[in-house]
N, C-alpha and C. Protein backbone atom coordinates (compact mmCIF):
# COMPACT_ATOMS: atom_id res chain seq x y z
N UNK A 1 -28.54 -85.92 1.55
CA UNK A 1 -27.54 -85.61 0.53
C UNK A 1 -26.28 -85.03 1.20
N UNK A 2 -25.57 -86.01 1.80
CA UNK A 2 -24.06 -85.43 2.20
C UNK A 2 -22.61 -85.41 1.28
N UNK A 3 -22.05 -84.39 1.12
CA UNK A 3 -20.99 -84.41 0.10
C UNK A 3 -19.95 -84.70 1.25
N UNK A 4 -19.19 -85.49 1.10
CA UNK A 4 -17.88 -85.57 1.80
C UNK A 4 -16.50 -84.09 1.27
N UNK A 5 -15.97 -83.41 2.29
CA UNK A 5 -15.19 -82.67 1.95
C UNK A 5 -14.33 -82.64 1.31
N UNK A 6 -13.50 -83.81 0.93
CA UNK A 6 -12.43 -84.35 0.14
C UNK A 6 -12.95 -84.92 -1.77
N UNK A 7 -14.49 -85.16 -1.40
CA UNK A 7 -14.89 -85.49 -2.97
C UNK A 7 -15.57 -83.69 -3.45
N UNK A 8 -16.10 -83.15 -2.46
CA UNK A 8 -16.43 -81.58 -3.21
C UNK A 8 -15.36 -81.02 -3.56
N UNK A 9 -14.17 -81.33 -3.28
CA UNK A 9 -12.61 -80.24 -3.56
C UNK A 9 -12.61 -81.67 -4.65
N UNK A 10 -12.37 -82.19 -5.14
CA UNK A 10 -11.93 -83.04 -5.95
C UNK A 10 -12.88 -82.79 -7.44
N UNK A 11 -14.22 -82.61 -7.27
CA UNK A 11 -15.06 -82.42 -7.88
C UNK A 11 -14.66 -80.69 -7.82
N UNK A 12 -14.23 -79.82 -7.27
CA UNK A 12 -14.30 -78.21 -7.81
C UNK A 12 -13.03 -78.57 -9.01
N UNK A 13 -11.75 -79.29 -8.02
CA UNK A 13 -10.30 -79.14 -9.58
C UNK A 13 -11.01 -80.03 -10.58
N UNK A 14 -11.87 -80.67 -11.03
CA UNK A 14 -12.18 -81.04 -12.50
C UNK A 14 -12.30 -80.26 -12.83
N UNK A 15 -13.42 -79.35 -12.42
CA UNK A 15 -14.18 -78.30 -13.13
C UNK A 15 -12.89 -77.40 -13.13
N UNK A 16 -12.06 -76.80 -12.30
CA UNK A 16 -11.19 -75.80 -12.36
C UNK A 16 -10.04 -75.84 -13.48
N UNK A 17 -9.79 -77.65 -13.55
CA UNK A 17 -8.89 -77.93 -14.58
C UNK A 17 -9.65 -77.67 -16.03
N UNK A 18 -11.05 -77.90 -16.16
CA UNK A 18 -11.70 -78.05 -17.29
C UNK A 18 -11.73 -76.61 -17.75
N UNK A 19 -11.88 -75.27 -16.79
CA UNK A 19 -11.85 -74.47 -17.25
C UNK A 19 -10.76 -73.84 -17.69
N UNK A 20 -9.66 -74.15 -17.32
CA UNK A 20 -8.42 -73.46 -17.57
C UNK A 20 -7.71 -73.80 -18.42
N UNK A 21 -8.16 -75.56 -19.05
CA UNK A 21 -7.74 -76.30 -20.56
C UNK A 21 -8.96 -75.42 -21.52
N UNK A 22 -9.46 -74.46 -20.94
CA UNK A 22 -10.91 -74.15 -22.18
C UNK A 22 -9.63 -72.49 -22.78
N UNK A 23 -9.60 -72.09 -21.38
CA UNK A 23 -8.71 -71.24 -21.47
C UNK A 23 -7.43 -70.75 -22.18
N UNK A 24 -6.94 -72.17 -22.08
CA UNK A 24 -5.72 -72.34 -22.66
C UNK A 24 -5.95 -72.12 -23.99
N UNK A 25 -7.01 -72.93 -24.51
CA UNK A 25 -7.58 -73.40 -26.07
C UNK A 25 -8.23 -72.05 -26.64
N UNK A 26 -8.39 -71.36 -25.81
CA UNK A 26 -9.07 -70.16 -26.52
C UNK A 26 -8.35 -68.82 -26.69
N UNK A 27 -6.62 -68.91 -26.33
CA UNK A 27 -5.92 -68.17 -26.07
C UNK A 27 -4.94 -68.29 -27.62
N UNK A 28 -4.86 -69.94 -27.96
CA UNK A 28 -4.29 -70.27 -29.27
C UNK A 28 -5.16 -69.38 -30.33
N UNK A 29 -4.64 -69.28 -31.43
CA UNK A 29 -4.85 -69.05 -32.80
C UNK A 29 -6.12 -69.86 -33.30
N UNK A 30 -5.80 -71.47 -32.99
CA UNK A 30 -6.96 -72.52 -33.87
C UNK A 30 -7.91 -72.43 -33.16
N UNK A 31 -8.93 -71.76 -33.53
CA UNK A 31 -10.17 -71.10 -33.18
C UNK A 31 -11.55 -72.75 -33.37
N UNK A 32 -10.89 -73.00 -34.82
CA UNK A 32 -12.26 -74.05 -34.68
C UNK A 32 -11.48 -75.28 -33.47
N UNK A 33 -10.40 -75.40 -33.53
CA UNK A 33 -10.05 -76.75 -32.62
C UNK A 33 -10.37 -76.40 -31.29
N UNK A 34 -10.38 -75.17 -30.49
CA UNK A 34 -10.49 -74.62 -29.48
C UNK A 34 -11.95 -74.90 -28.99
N UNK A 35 -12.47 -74.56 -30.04
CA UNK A 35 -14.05 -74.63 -30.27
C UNK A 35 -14.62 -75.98 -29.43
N UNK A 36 -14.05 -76.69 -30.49
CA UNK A 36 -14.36 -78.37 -30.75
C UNK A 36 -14.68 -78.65 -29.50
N UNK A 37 -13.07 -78.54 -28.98
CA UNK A 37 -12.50 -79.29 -27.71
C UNK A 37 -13.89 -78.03 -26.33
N UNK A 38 -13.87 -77.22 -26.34
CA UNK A 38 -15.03 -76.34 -25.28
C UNK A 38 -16.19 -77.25 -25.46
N UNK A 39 -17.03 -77.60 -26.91
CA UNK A 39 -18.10 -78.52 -26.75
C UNK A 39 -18.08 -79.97 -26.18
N UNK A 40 -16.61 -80.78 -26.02
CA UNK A 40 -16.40 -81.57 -25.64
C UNK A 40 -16.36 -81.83 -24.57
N UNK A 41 -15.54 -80.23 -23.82
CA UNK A 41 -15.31 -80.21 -22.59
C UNK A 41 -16.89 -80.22 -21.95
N UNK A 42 -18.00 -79.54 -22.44
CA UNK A 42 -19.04 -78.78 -21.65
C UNK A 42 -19.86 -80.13 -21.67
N UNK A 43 -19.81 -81.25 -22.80
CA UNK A 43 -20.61 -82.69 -22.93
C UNK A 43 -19.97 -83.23 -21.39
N UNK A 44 -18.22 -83.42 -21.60
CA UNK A 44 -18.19 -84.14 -20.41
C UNK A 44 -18.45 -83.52 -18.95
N UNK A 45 -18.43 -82.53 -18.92
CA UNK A 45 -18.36 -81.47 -17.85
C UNK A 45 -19.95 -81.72 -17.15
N UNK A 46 -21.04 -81.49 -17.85
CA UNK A 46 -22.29 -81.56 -18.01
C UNK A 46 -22.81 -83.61 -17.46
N UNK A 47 -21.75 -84.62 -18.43
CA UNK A 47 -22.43 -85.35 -18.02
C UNK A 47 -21.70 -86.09 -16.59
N UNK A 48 -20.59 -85.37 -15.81
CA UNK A 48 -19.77 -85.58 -15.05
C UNK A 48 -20.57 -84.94 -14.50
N UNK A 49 -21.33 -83.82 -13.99
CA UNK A 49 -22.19 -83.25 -12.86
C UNK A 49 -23.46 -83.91 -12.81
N UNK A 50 -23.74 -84.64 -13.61
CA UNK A 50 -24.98 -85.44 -13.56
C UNK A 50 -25.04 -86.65 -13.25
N UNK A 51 -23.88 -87.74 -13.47
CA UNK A 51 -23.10 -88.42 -12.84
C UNK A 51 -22.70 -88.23 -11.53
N UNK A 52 -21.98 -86.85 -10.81
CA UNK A 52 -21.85 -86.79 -9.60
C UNK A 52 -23.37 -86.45 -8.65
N UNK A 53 -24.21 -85.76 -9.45
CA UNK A 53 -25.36 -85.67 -8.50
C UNK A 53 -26.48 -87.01 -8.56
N UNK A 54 -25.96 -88.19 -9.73
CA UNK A 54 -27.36 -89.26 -9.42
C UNK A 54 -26.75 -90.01 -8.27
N UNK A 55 -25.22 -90.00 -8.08
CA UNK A 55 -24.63 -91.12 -7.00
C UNK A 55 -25.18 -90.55 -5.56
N UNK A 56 -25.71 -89.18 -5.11
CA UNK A 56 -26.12 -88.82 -4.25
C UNK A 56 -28.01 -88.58 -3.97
């Protein structure tokens, strides 16, 4: 199981971007849209790490 250095930094800014659009959304007022979009994020987030660990 070798990660190449350039796909583990590529694979941390998803996650870094994903957290900081959760961030953003939870900083607004619209509490249920904020919501929404965190369960959306954590589906793709979730099936994007499972995706990156079956290719290895």
């Amino acid at each position: 199981m070798t990660v190449s250095f350039s796909e583990q930094n590529w694979f941390i800014h998803v996650v870094r971007r994903v957290i900081l659009w959760m961030f953003v959304l939870l900083k607004k007022k619209d509490f249920k849209f904020s919501i929404k979009i965190r369960k959306i994020n954590f589906k793709t987030s979730k099936s994007l790490t499972r995706m990156y660990i079956s290719i290895y």
